[in-house]
N, C-alpha and C. Protein backbone atom coordinates (compact mmCIF):
# COMPACT_ATOMS: atom_id res chain seq x y z
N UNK A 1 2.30 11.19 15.28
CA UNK A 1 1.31 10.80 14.30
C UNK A 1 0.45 11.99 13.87
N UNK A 2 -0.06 13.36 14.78
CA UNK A 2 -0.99 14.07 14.93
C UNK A 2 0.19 14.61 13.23
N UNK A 3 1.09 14.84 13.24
CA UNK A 3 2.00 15.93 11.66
C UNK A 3 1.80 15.15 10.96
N UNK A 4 1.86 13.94 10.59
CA UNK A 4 1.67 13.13 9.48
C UNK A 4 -0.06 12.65 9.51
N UNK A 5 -0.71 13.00 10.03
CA UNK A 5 -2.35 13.16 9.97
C UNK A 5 -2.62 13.93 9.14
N UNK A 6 -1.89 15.22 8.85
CA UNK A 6 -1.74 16.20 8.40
C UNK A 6 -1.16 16.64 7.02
N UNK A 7 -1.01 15.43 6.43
CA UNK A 7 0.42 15.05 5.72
C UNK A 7 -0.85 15.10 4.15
N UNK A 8 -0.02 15.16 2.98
CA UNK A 8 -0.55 14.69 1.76
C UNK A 8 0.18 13.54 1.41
N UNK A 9 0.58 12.78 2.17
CA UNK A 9 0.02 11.16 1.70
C UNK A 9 0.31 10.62 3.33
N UNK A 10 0.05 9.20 2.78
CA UNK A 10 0.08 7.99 4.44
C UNK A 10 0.29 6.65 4.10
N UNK A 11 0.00 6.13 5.86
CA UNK A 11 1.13 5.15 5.70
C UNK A 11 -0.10 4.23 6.06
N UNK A 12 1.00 3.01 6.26
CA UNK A 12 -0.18 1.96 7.01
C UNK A 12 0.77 0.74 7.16
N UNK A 13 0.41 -0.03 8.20
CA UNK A 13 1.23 -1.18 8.41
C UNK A 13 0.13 -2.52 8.08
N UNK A 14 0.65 -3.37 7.04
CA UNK A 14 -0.39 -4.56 6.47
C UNK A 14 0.40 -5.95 7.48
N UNK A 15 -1.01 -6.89 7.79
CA UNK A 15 -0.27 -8.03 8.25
C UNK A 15 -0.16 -8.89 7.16
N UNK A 16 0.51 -9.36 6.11
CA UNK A 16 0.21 -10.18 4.67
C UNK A 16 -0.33 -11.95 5.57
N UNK A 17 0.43 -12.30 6.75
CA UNK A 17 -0.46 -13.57 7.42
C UNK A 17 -1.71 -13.35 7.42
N UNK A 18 -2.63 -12.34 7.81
CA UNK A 18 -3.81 -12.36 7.91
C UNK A 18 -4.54 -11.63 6.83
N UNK A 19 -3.63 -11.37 5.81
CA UNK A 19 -4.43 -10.09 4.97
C UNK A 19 -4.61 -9.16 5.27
N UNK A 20 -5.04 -8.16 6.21
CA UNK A 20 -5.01 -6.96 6.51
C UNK A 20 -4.69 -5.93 6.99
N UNK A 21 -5.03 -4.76 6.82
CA UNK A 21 -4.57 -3.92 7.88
C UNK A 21 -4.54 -3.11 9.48
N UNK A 22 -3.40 -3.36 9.64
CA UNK A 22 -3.10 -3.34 11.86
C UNK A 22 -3.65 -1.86 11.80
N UNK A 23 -2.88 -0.68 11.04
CA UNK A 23 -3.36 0.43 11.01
C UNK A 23 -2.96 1.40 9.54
N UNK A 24 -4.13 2.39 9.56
CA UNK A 24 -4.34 2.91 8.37
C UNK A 24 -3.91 4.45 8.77
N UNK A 25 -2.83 5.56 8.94
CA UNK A 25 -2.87 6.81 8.91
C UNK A 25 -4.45 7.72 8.74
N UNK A 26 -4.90 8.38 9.23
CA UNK A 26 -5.84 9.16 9.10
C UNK A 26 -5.66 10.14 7.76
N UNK A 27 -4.55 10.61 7.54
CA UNK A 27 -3.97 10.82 6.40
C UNK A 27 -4.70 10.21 5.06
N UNK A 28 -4.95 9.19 5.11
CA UNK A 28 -5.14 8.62 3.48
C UNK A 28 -6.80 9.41 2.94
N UNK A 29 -7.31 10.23 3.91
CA UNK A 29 -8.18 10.92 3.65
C UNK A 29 -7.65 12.06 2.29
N UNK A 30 -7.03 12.59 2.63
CA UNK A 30 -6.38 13.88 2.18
C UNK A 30 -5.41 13.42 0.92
N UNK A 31 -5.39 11.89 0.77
CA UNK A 31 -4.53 11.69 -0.53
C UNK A 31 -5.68 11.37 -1.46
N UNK A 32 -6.59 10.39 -0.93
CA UNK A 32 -7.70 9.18 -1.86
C UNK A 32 -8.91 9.81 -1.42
N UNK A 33 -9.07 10.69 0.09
CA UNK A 33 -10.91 10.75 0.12
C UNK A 33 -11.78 9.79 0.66
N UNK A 34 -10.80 8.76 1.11
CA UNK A 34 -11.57 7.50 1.46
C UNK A 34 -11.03 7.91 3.35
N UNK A 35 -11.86 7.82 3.85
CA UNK A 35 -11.33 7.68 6.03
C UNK A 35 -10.63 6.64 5.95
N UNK A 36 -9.61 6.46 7.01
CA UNK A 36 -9.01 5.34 7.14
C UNK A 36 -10.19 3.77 7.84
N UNK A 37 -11.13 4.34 8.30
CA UNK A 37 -11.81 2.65 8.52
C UNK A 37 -12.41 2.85 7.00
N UNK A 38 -13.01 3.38 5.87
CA UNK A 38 -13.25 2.90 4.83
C UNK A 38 -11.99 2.26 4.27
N UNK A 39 -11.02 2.46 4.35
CA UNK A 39 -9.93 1.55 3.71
C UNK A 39 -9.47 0.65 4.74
N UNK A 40 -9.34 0.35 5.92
CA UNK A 40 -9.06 -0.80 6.52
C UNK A 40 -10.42 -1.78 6.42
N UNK A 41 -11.77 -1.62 6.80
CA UNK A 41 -12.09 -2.01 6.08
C UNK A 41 -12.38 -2.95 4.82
N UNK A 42 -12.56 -2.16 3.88
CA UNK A 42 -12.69 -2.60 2.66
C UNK A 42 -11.45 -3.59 2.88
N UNK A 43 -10.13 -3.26 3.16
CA UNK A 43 -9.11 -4.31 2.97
C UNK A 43 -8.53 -4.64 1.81
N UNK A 44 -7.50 -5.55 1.42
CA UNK A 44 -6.97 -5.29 0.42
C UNK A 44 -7.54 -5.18 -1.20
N UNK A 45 -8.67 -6.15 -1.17
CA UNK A 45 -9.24 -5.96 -2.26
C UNK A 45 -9.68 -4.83 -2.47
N UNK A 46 -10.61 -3.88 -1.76
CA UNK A 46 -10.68 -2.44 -2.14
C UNK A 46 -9.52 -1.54 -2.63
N UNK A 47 -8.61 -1.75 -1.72
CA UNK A 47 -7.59 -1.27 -2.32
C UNK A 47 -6.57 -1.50 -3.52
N UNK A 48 -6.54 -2.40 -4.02
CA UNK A 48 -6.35 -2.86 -5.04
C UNK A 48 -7.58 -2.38 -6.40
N UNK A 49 -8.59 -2.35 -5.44
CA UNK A 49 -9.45 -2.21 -6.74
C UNK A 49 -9.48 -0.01 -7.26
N UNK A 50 -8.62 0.23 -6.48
CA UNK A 50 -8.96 1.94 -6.71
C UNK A 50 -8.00 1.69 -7.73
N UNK A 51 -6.44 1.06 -8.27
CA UNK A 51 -5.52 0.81 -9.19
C UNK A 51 -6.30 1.38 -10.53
N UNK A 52 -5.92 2.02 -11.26
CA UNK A 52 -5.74 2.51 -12.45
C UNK A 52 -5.49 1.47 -13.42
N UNK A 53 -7.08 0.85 -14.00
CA UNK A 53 -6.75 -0.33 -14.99
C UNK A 53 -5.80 -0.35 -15.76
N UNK A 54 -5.11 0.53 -16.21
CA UNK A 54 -3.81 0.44 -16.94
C UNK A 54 -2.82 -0.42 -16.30
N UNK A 55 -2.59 -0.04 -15.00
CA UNK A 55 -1.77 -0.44 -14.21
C UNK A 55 -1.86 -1.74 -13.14
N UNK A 56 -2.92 -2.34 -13.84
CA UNK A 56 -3.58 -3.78 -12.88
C UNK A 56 -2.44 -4.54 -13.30
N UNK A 57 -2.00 -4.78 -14.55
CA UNK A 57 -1.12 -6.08 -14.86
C UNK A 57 0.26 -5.81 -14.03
N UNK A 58 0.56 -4.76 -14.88
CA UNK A 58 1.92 -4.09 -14.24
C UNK A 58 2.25 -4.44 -12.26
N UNK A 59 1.28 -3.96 -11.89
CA UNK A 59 1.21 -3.93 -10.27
C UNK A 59 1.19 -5.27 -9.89
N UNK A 60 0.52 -6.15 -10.57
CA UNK A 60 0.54 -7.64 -10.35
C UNK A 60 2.21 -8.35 -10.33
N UNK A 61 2.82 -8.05 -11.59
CA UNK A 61 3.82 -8.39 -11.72
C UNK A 61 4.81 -7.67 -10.76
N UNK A 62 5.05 -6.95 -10.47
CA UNK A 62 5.85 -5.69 -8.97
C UNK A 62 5.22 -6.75 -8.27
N UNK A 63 4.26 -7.39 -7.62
CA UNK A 63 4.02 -7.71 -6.42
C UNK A 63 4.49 -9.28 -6.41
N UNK A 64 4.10 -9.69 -7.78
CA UNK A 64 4.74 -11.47 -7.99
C UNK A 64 6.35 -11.37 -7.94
N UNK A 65 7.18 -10.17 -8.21
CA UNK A 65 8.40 -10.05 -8.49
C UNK A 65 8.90 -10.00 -7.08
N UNK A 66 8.49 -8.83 -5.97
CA UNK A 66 8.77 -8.57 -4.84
C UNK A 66 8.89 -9.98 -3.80
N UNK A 67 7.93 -10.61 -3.96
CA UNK A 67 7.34 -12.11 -3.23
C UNK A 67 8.64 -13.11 -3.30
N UNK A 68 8.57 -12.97 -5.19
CA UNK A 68 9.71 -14.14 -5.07
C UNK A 68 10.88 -14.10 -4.64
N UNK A 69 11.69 -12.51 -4.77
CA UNK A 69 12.62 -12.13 -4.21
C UNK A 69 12.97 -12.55 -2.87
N UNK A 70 11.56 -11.85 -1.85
CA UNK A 70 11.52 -11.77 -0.20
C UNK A 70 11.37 -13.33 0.11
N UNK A 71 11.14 -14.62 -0.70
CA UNK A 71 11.23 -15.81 -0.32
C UNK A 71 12.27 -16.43 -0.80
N UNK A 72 13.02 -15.52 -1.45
CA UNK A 72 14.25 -16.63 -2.26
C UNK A 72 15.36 -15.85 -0.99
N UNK A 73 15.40 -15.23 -0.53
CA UNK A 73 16.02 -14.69 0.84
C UNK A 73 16.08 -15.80 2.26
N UNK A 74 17.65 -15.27 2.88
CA UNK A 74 17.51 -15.99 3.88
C UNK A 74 16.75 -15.51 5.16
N UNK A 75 15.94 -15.85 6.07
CA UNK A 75 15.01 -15.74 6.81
C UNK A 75 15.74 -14.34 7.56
N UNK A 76 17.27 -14.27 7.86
CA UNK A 76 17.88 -13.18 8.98
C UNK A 76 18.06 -12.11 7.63
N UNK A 77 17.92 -12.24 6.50
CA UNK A 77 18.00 -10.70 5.68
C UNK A 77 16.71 -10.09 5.31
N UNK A 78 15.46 -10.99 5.54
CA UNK A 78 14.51 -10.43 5.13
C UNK A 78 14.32 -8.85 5.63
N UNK A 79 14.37 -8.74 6.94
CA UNK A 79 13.99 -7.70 7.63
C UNK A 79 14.91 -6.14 7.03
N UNK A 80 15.72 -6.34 6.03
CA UNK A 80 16.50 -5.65 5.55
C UNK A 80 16.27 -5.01 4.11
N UNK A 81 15.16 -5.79 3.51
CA UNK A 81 14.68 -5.47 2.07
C UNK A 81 14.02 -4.38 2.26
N UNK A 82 13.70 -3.61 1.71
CA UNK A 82 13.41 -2.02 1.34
C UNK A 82 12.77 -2.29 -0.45
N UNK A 83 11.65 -2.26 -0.50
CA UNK A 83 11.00 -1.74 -1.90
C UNK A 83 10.25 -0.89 -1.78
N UNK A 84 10.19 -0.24 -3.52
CA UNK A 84 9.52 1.13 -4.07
C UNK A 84 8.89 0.88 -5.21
N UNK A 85 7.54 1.41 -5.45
CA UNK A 85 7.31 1.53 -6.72
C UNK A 85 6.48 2.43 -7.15
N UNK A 86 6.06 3.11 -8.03
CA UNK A 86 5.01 4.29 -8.26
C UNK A 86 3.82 3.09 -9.46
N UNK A 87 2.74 3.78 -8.89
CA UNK A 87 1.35 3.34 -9.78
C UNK A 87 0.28 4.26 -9.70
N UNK A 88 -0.70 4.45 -10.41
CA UNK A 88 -1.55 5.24 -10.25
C UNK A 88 -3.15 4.94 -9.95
N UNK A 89 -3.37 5.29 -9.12
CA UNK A 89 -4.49 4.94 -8.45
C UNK A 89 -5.90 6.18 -8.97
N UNK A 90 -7.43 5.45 -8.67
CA UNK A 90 -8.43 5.91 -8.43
C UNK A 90 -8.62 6.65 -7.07
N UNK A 91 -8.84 8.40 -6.60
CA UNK A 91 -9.31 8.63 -5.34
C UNK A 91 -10.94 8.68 -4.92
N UNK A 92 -11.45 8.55 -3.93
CA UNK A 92 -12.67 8.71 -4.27
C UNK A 92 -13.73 9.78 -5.17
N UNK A 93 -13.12 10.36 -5.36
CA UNK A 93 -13.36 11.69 -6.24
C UNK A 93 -13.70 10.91 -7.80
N UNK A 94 -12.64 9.92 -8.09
CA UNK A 94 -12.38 9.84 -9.22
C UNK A 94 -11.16 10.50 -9.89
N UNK A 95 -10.81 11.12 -9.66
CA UNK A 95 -8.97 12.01 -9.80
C UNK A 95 -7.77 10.52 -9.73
N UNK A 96 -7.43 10.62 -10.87
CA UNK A 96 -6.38 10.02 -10.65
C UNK A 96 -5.10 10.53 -10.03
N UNK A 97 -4.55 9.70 -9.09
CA UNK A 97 -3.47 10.15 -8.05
C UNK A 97 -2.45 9.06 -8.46
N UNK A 98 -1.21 9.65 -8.73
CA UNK A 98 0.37 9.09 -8.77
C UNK A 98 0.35 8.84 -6.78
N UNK A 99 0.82 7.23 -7.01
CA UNK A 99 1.65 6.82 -5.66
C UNK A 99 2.89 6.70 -5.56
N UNK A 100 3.78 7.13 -4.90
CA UNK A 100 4.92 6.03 -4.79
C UNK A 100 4.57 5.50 -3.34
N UNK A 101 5.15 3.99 -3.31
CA UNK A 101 4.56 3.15 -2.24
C UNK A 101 6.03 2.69 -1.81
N UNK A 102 6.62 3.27 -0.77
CA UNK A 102 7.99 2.77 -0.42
C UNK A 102 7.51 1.86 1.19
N UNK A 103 8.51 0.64 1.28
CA UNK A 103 7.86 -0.03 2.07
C UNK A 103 9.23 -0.80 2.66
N UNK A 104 8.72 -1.59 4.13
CA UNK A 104 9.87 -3.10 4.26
C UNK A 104 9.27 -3.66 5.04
N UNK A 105 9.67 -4.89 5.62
CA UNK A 105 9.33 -5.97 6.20
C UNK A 105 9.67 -6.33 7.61
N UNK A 106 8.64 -6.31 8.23
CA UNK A 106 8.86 -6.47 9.58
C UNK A 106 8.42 -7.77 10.55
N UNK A 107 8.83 -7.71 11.21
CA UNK A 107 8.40 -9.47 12.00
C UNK A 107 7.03 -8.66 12.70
């Protein structure tokens, strides 16, 4: 973890049952400017809210699209889906930052 602390971008593992996040990379300092307890924290709505109003609808639809997919799946392939998408976010600075957000699903 200590090389990817180190890293220009990070990770984080979300529980979507409870809404939030288990853990946030120390890392997301060095991408957004925000510490990782300001973004665990804040929680998803903060994070959602740094999104690049351009890209609010767009990101909505990626996330309504992803959902229906991962539930129209049978319960033993879920763990096998793999998604990606790039959006552009607010850092605390104010700098807009390109993401790509590659991700999968875990029990």
């Amino acid at each position: 973890f200590e090389l990817l602390n180190k890293a220009n971008s990070f990770f984080y593992w979300f529980d979507f049952a409870q809404m939030k996040y288990l853990y946030i990379s120390e890392s997301v300092f060095n991408v957004m400017g925000y510490t990782a307890d300001e973004w665990r924290e804040g929680g998803p709505g903060f994070a959602f809210s740094t999104v690049h109003p351009e890209d609010v609808v767009r990101l909505k639809k990626c996330h309504e699209e992803l959902f229906r997919y991962f539930f129209a799946q049978p319960l033993h392939e879920r763990k096998s889906i793999r998604y990606g998408y790039e959006t552009r976010v607010q850092s605390k600075e104010g700098k807009t930052v390109w993401l790509l957000q590659q991700g999968s699903f875990i029990e």
